[in-house]
C-alpha atoms as a PDB file:
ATOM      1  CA  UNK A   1      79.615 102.498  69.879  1.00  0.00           C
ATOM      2  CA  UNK A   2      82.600 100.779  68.687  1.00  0.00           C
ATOM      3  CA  UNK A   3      82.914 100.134  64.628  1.00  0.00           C
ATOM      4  CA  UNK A   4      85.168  97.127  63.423  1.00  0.00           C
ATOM      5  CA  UNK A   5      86.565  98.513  60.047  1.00  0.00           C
ATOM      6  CA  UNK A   6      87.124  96.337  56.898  1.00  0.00           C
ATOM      7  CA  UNK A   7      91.023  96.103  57.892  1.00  0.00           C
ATOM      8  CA  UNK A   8      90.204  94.897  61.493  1.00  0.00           C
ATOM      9  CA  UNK A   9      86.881  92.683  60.419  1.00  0.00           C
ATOM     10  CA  UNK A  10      89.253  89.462  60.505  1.00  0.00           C
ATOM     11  CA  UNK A  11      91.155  90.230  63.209  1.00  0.00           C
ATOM     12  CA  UNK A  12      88.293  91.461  65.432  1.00  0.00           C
ATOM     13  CA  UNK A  13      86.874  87.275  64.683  1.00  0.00           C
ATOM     14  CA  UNK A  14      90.289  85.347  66.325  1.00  0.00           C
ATOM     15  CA  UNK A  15      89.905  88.252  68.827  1.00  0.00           C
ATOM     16  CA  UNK A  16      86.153  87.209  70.222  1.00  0.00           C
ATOM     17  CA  UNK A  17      87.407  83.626  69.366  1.00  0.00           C
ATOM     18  CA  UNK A  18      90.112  83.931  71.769  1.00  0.00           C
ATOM     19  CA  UNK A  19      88.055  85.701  74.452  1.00  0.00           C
ATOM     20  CA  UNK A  20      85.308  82.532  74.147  1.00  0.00           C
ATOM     21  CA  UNK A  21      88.674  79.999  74.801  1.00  0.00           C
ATOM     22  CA  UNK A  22      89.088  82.040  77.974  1.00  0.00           C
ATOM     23  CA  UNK A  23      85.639  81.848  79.302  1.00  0.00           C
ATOM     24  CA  UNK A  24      84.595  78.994  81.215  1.00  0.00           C
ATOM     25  CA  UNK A  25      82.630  76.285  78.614  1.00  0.00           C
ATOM     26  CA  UNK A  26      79.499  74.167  80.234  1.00  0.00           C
ATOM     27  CA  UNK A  27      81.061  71.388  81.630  1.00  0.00           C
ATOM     28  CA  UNK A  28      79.271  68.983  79.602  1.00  0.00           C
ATOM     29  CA  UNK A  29      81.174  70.443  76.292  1.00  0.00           C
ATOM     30  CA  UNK A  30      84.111  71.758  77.997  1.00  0.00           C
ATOM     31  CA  UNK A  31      86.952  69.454  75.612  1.00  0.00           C
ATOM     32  CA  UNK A  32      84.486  69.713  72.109  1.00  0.00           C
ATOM     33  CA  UNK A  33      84.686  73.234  72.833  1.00  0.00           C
ATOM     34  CA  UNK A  34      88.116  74.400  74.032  1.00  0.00           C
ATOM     35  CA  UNK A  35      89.161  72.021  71.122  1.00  0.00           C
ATOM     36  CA  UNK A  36      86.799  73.852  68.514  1.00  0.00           C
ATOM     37  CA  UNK A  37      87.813  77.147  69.553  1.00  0.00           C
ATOM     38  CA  UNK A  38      91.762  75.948  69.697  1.00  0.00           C
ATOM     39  CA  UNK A  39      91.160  74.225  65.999  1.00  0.00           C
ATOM     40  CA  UNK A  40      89.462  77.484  64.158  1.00  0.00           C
ATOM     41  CA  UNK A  41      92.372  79.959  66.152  1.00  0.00           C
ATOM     42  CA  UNK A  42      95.127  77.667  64.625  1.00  0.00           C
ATOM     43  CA  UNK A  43      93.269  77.098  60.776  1.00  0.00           C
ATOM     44  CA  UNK A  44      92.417  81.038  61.459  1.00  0.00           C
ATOM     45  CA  UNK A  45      96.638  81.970  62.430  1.00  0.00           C
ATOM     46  CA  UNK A  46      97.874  79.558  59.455  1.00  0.00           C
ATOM     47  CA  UNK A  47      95.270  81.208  56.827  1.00  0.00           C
ATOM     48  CA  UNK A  48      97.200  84.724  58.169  1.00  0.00           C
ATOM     49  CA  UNK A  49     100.904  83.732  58.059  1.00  0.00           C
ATOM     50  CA  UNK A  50     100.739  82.607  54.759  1.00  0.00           C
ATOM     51  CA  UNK A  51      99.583  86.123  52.947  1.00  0.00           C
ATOM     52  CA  UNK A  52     102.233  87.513  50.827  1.00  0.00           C
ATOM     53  CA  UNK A  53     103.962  90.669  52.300  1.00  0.00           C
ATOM     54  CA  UNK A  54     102.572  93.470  49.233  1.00  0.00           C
ATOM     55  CA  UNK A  55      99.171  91.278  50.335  1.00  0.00           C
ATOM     56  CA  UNK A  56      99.095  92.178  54.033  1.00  0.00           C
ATOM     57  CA  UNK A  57      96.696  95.052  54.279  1.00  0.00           C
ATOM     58  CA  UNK A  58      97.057  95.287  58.093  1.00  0.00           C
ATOM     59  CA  UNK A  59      99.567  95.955  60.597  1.00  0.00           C
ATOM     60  CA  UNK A  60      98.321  92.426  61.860  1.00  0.00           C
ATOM     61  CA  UNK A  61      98.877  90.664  58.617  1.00  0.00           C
ATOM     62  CA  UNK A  62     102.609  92.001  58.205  1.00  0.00           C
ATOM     63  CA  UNK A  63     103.533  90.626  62.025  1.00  0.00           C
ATOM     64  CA  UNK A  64     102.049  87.576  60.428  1.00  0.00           C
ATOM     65  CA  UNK A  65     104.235  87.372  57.370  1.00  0.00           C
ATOM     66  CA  UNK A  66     107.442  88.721  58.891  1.00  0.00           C
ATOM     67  CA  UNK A  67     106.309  85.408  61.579  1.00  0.00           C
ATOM     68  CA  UNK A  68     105.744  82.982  58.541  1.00  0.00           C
ATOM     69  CA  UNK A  69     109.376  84.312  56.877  1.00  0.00           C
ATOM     70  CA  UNK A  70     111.480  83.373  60.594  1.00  0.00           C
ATOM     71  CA  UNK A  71     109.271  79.722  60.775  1.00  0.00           C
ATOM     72  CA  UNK A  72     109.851  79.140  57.372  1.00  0.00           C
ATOM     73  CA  UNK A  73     114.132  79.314  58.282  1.00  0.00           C
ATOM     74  CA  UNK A  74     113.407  77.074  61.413  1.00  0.00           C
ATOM     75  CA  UNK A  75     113.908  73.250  61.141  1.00  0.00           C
ATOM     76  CA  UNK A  76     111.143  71.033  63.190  1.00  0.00           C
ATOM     77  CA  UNK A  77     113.728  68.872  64.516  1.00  0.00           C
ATOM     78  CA  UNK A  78     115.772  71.904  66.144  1.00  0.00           C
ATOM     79  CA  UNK A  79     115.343  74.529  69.059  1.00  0.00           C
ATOM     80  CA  UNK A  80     112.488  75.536  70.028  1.00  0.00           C
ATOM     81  CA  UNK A  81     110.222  73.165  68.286  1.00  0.00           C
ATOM     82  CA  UNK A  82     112.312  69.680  68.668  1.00  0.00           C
ATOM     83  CA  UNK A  83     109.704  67.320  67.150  1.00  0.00           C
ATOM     84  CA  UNK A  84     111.293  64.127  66.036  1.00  0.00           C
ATOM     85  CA  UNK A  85     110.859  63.566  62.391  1.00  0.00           C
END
Protein backbone atom coordinates (compact mmCIF):
# COMPACT_ATOMS: atom_id res chain seq x y z
CA UNK A 1 0.00 0.00 0.00
CA UNK A 2 1.17 3.33 -0.91
CA UNK A 3 0.38 6.40 1.72
CA UNK A 4 0.22 10.06 0.26
CA UNK A 5 1.58 12.15 3.26
CA UNK A 6 0.24 15.65 4.24
CA UNK A 7 3.36 17.27 2.27
CA UNK A 8 2.60 15.25 -0.96
CA UNK A 9 -1.51 15.36 -0.52
CA UNK A 10 -1.50 18.40 -3.12
CA UNK A 11 0.90 17.31 -5.26
CA UNK A 12 -0.29 13.68 -5.45
CA UNK A 13 -3.99 15.73 -6.94
CA UNK A 14 -2.13 17.63 -10.26
CA UNK A 15 -0.33 14.23 -10.36
CA UNK A 16 -3.69 11.91 -11.01
CA UNK A 17 -4.93 15.14 -12.79
CA UNK A 18 -2.21 14.93 -15.19
CA UNK A 19 -2.37 11.14 -15.64
CA UNK A 20 -6.46 11.62 -16.51
CA UNK A 21 -5.16 14.46 -19.41
CA UNK A 22 -3.12 11.55 -20.75
CA UNK A 23 -5.75 8.96 -20.93
CA UNK A 24 -7.94 8.80 -23.78
CA UNK A 25 -11.51 10.88 -22.84
CA UNK A 26 -14.97 9.36 -24.46
CA UNK A 27 -15.13 10.89 -27.58
CA UNK A 28 -18.29 12.54 -26.95
CA UNK A 29 -16.46 14.82 -24.09
CA UNK A 30 -13.08 14.61 -25.43
CA UNK A 31 -12.56 18.94 -25.73
CA UNK A 32 -14.94 19.65 -22.23
CA UNK A 33 -12.60 17.33 -20.78
CA UNK A 34 -9.00 17.78 -21.95
CA UNK A 35 -10.04 21.50 -21.41
CA UNK A 36 -11.27 20.83 -17.70
CA UNK A 37 -8.37 18.88 -16.84
CA UNK A 38 -5.91 21.60 -18.74
CA UNK A 39 -8.00 24.55 -16.76
CA UNK A 40 -7.74 22.95 -12.98
CA UNK A 41 -3.66 21.89 -13.85
CA UNK A 42 -3.06 25.63 -14.78
CA UNK A 43 -5.50 27.35 -11.67
CA UNK A 44 -3.76 24.25 -9.65
CA UNK A 45 0.30 25.41 -11.00
CA UNK A 46 -0.62 29.29 -10.48
CA UNK A 47 -2.15 28.60 -6.80
CA UNK A 48 1.66 26.83 -6.29
CA UNK A 49 4.01 29.46 -7.81
CA UNK A 50 2.68 32.07 -5.90
CA UNK A 51 3.52 30.60 -2.14
CA UNK A 52 6.09 32.59 -0.44
CA UNK A 53 9.55 30.83 -0.19
CA UNK A 54 9.58 30.42 4.17
CA UNK A 55 5.78 29.12 2.98
CA UNK A 56 6.85 26.26 0.71
CA UNK A 57 6.66 23.19 2.86
CA UNK A 58 7.71 20.87 -0.01
CA UNK A 59 10.51 20.29 -2.22
CA UNK A 60 7.66 20.81 -4.91
CA UNK A 61 6.54 24.13 -3.62
CA UNK A 62 10.22 25.65 -3.54
CA UNK A 63 10.77 24.54 -7.52
CA UNK A 64 7.55 26.45 -7.68
CA UNK A 65 8.67 29.66 -6.06
CA UNK A 66 12.25 29.69 -7.31
CA UNK A 67 9.86 29.25 -10.99
CA UNK A 68 7.49 32.21 -9.94
CA UNK A 69 10.88 34.47 -8.89
CA UNK A 70 12.61 33.81 -12.85
CA UNK A 71 8.75 34.55 -14.52
CA UNK A 72 8.31 37.32 -12.42
CA UNK A 73 11.97 38.97 -14.19
CA UNK A 74 10.59 37.88 -17.69
CA UNK A 75 8.71 40.47 -19.86
CA UNK A 76 5.55 38.93 -21.96
CA UNK A 77 6.56 40.72 -24.95
CA UNK A 78 10.22 39.10 -24.98
CA UNK A 79 11.89 35.57 -25.54
CA UNK A 80 10.37 32.86 -24.91
CA UNK A 81 6.90 34.05 -24.35
CA UNK A 82 6.58 36.90 -27.25
CA UNK A 83 2.88 37.76 -26.76
CA UNK A 84 2.10 41.11 -28.22
CA UNK A 85 0.83 43.47 -25.65
Amino acid sequence: MVEITKVHAEWAVVGRLRLLLEETPHEKFNVTQSYALFTSILCWVLQHIRIPDVDAVSQGDQYAHKLYKTLSQVRLKDDPWRIHV
